[in-house]
C-alpha atoms as a PDB file:
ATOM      1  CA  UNK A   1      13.373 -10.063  11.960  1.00  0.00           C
ATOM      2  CA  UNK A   2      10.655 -12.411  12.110  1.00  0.00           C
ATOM      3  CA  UNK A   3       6.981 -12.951  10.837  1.00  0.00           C
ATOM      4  CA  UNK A   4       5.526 -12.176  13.926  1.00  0.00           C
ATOM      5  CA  UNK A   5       7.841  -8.953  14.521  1.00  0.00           C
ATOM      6  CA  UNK A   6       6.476  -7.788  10.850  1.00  0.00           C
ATOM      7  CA  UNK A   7       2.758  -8.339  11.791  1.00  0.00           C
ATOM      8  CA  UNK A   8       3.151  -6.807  15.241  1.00  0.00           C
ATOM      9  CA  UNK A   9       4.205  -3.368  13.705  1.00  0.00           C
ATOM     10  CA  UNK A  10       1.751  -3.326  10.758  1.00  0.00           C
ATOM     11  CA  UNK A  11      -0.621  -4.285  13.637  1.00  0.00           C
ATOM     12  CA  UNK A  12       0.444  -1.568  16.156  1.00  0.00           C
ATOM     13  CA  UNK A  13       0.531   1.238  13.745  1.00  0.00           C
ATOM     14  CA  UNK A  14      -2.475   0.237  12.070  1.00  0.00           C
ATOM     15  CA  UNK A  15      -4.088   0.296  15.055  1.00  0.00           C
ATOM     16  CA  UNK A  16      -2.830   4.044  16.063  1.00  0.00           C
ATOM     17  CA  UNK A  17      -3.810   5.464  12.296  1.00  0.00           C
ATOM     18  CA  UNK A  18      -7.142   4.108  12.935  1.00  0.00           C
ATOM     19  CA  UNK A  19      -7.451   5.135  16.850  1.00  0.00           C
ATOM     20  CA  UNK A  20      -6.374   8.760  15.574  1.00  0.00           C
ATOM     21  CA  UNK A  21      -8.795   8.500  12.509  1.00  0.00           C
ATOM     22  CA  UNK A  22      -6.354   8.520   9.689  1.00  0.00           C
ATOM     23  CA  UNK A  23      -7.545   6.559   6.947  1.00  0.00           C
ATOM     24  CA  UNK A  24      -5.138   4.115   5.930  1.00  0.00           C
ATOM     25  CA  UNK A  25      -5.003   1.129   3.714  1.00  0.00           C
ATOM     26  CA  UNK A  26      -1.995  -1.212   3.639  1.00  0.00           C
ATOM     27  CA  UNK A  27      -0.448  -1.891   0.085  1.00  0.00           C
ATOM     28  CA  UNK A  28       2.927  -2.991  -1.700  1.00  0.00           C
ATOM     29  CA  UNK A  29       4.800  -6.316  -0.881  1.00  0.00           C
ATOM     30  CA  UNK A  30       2.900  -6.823   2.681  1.00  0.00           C
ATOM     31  CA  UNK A  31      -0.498  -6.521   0.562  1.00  0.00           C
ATOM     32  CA  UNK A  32      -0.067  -8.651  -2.353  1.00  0.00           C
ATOM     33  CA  UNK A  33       1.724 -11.525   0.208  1.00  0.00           C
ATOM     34  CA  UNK A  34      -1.454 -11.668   1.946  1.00  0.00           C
ATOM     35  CA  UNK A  35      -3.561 -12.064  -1.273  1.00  0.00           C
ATOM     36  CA  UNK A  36      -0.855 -13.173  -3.451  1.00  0.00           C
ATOM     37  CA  UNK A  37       2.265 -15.226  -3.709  1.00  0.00           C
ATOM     38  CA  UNK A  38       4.249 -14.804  -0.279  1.00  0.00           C
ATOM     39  CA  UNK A  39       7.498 -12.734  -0.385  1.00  0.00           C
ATOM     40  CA  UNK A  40      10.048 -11.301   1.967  1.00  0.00           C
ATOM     41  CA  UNK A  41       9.876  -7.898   1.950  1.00  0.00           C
ATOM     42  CA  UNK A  42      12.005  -4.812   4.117  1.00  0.00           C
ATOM     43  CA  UNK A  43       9.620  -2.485   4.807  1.00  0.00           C
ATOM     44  CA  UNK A  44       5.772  -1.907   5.144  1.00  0.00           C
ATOM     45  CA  UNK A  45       3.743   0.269   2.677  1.00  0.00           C
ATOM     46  CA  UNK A  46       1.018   2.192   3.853  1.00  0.00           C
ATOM     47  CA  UNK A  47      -1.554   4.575   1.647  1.00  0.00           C
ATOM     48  CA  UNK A  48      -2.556   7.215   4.401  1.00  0.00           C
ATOM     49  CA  UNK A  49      -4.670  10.940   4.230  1.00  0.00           C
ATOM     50  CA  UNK A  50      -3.674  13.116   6.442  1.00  0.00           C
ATOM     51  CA  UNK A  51      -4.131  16.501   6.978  1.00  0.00           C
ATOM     52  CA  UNK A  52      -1.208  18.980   8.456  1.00  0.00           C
ATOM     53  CA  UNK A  53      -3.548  19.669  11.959  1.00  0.00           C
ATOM     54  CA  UNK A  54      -2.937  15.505  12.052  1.00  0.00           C
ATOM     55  CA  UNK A  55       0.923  15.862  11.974  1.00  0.00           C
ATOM     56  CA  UNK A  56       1.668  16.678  15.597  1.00  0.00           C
ATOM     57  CA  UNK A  57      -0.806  13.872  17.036  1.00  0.00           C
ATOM     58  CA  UNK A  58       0.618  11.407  14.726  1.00  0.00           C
ATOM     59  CA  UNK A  59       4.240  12.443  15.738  1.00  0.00           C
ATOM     60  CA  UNK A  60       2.855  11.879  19.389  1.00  0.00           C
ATOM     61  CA  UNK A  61       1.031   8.609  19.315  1.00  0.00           C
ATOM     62  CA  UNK A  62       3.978   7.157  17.406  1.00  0.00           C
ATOM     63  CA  UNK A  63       6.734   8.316  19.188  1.00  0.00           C
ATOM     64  CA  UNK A  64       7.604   6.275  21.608  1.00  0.00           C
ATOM     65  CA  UNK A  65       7.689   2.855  19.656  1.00  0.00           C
ATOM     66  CA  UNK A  66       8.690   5.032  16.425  1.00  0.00           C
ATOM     67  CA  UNK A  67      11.274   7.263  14.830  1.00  0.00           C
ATOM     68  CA  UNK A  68       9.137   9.732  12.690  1.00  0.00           C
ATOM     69  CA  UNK A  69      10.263  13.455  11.523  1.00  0.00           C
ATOM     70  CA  UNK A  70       7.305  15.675  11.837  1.00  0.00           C
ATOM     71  CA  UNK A  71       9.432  17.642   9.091  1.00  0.00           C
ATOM     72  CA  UNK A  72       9.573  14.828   6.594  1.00  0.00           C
ATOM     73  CA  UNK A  73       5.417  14.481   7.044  1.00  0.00           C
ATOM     74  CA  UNK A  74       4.814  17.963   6.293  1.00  0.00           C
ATOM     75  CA  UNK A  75       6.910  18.006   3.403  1.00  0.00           C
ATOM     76  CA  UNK A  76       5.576  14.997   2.032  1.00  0.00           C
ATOM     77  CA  UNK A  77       2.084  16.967   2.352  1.00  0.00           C
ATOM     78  CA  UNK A  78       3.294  19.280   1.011  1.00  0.00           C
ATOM     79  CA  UNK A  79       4.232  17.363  -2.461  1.00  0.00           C
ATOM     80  CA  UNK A  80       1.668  14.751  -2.044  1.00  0.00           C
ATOM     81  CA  UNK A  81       4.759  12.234  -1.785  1.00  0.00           C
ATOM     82  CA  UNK A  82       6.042   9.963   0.886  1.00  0.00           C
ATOM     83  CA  UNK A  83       7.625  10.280   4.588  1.00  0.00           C
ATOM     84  CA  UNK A  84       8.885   7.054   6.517  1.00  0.00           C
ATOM     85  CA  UNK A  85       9.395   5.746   9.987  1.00  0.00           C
ATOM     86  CA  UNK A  86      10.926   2.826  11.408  1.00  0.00           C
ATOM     87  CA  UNK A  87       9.974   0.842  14.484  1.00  0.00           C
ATOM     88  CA  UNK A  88      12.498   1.182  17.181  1.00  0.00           C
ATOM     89  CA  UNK A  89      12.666  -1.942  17.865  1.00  0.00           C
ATOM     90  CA  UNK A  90      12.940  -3.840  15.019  1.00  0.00           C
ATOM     91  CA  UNK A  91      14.149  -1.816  12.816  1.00  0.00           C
ATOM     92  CA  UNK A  92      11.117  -2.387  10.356  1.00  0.00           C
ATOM     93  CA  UNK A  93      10.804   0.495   7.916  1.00  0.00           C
ATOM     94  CA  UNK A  94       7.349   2.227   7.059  1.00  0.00           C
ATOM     95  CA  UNK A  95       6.788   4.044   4.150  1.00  0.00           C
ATOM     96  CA  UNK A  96       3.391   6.227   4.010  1.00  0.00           C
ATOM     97  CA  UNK A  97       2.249   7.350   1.082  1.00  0.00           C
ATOM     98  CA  UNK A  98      -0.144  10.819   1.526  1.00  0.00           C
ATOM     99  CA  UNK A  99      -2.950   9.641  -1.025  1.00  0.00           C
ATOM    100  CA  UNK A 100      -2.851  11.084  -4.685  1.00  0.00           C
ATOM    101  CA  UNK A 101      -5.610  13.695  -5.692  1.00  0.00           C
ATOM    102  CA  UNK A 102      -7.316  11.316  -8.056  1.00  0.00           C
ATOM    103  CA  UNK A 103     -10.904   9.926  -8.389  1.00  0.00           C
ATOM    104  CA  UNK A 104      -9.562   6.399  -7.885  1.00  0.00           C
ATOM    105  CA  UNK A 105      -7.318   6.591  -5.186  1.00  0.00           C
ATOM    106  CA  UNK A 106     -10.239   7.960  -3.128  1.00  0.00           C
ATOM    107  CA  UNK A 107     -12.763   5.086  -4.326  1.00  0.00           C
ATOM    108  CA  UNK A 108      -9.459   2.664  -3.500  1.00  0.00           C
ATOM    109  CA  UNK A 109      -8.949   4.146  -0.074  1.00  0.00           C
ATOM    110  CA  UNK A 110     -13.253   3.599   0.690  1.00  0.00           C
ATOM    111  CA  UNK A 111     -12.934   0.055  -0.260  1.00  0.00           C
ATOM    112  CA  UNK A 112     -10.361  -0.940   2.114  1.00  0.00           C
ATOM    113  CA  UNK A 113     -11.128  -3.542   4.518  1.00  0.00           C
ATOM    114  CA  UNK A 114     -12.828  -2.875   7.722  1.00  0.00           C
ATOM    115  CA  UNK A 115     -10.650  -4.712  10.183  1.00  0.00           C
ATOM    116  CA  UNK A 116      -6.998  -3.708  11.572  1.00  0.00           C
ATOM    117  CA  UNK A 117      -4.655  -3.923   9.850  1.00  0.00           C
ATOM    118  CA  UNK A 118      -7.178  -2.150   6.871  1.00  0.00           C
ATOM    119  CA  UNK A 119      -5.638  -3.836   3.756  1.00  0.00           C
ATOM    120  CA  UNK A 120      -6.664  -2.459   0.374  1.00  0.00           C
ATOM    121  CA  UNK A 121      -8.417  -4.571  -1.762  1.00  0.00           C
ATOM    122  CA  UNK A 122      -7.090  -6.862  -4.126  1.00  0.00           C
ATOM    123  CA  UNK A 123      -7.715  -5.048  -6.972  1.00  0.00           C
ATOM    124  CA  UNK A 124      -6.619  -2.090  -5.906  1.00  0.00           C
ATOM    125  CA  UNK A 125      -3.427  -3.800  -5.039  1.00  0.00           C
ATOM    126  CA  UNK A 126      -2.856  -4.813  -8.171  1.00  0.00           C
ATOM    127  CA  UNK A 127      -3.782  -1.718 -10.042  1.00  0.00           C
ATOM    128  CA  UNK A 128      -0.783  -0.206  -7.677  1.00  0.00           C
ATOM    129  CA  UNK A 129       1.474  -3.056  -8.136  1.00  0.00           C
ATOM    130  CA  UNK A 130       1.055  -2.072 -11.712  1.00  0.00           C
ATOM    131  CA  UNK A 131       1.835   1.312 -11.704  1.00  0.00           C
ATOM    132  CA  UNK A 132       4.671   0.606  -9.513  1.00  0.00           C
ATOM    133  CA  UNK A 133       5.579  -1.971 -12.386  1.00  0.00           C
ATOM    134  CA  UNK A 134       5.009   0.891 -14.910  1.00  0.00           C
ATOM    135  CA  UNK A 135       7.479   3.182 -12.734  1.00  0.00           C
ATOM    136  CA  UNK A 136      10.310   1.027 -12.883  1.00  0.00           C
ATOM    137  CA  UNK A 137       9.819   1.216 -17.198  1.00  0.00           C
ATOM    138  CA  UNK A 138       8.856  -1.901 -16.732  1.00  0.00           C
ATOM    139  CA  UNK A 139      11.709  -3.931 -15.620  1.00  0.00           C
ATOM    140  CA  UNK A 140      11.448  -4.627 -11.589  1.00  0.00           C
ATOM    141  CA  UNK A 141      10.945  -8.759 -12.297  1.00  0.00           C
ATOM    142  CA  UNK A 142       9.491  -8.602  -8.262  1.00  0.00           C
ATOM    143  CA  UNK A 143       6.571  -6.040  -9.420  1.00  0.00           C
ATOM    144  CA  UNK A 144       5.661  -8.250 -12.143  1.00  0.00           C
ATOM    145  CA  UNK A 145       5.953 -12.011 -10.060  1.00  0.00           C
ATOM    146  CA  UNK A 146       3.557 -10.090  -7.690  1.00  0.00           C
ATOM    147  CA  UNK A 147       1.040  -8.963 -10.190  1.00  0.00           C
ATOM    148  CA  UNK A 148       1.000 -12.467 -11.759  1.00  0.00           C
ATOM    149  CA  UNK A 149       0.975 -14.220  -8.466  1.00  0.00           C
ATOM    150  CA  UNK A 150      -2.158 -11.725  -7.454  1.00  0.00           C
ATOM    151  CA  UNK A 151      -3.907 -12.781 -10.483  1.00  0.00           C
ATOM    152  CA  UNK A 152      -2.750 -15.997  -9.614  1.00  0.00           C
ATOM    153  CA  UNK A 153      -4.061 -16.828  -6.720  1.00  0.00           C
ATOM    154  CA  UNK A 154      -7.349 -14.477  -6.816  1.00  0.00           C
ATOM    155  CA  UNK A 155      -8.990 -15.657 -10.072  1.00  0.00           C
ATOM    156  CA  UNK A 156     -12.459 -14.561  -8.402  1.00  0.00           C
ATOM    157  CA  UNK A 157     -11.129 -10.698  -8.953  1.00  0.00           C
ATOM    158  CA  UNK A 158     -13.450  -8.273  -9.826  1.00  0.00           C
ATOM    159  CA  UNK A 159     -12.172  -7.895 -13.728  1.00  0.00           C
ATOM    160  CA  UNK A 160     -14.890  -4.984 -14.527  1.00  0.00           C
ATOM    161  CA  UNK A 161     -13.685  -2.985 -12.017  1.00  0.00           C
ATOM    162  CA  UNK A 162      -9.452  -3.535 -11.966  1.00  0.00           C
ATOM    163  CA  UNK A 163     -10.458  -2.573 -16.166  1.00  0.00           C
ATOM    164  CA  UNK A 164     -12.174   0.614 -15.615  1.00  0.00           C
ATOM    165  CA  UNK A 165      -9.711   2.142 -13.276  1.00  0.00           C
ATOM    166  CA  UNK A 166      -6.651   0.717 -14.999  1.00  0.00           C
ATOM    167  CA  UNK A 167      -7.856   2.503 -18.030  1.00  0.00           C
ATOM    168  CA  UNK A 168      -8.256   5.562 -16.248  1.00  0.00           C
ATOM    169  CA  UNK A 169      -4.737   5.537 -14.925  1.00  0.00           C
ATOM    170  CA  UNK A 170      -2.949   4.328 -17.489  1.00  0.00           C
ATOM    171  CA  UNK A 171      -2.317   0.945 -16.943  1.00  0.00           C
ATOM    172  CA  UNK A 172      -4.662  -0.846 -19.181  1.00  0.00           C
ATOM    173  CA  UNK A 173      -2.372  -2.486 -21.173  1.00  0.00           C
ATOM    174  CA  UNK A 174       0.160  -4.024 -18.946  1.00  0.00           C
ATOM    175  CA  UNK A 175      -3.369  -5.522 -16.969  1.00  0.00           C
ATOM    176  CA  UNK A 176      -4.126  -6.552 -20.019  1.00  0.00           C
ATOM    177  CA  UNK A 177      -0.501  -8.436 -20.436  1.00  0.00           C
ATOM    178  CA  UNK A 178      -0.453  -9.797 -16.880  1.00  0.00           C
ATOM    179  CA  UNK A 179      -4.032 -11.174 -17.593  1.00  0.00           C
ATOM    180  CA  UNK A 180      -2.033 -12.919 -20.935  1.00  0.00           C
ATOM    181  CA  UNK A 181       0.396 -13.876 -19.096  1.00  0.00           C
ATOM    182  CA  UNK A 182      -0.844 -15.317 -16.163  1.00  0.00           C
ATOM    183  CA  UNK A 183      -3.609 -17.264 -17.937  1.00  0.00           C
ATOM    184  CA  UNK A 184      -6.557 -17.078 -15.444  1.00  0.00           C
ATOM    185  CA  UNK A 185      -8.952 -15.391 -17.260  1.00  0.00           C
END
């Protein structure tokens, strides 16, 4: 799989999500590559709201480029989890994440960027790197070379606002540790 394969699917389903007016924000590996320290990565993370009325027409617009299990969407709705689908093609793997019920997942999702592919901010990426980080107790040494390498690279980070909302979901501390260790700011 190459490069260009990867940014041809994040392009092509960015593009239907936005045709089909799903709001979307690309995050995970693909995100903090593009403002961080460059990684390979298997699959393509995507923060998405979608209703159940959406299902079908998603299912439809995707099809034919896409496995996707209209089952596996509604269930994810359902839970407020994840479904997947993987390009035909190439194989690639996409993992959509319905968007959590919280106060800052919805400011997140606004501040996305306005072109295609919409990528989430950088400091929204790595207040999700860290609670990935915080998932995996801690240990995943890939979730915590991409949190440094975002702080890294992106020393012009809003710090106010990464603070606030890493306080209000629980992450404060390990910022506050990346920040130490990193020594940018």
């Amino acid at each position: 799989m190459s490069i260009n394969e990867f940014e041809m699917v994040v392009y092509q389903v960015s593009q239907i999500l936005e045709e089909m007016g799903i709001e979307n924000g690309i995050v995970g590996s693909v995100a903090s590559s593009k403002f961080g320290e460059n990684r390979a990565t298997n699959d393509i993370d995507i923060v998405v709201t979608l209703s159940k009325k959406q299902i079908k027409p998603l299912v439809e617009a995707m099809k034919t480029d896409f496995y996707i299990d209209p089952e596996m969407i509604a269930e994810a709705l359902e839970r407020n989890s994840s479904f997947n689908a993987v390009h035909l093609e190439t194989g690639i793997k996409l993992d959509f994440f319905t968007q959590k019920p919280r106060e800052y997942d919805r400011v997140a999702l606004q501040r996305r960027t306005a072109t295609i592919p919409a990528f989430m901010r950088v400091e929204d990426v790595l207040l999700g790197k860290l609670e990935w980080y915080k998932a995996t107790d801690c240990t995943s040494e890939k979730q915590w070379r991409d949190i440094l390498g975002l702080l890294r690279f992106n020393p012009d980070l809003d710090l106010e606002y990464s603070q606030h909302w890493a306080a209000q979901i629980d992450v404060l501390d390990l910022l506050e540790q990346a920040i130490s260790a990193s020594s940018i700011f």
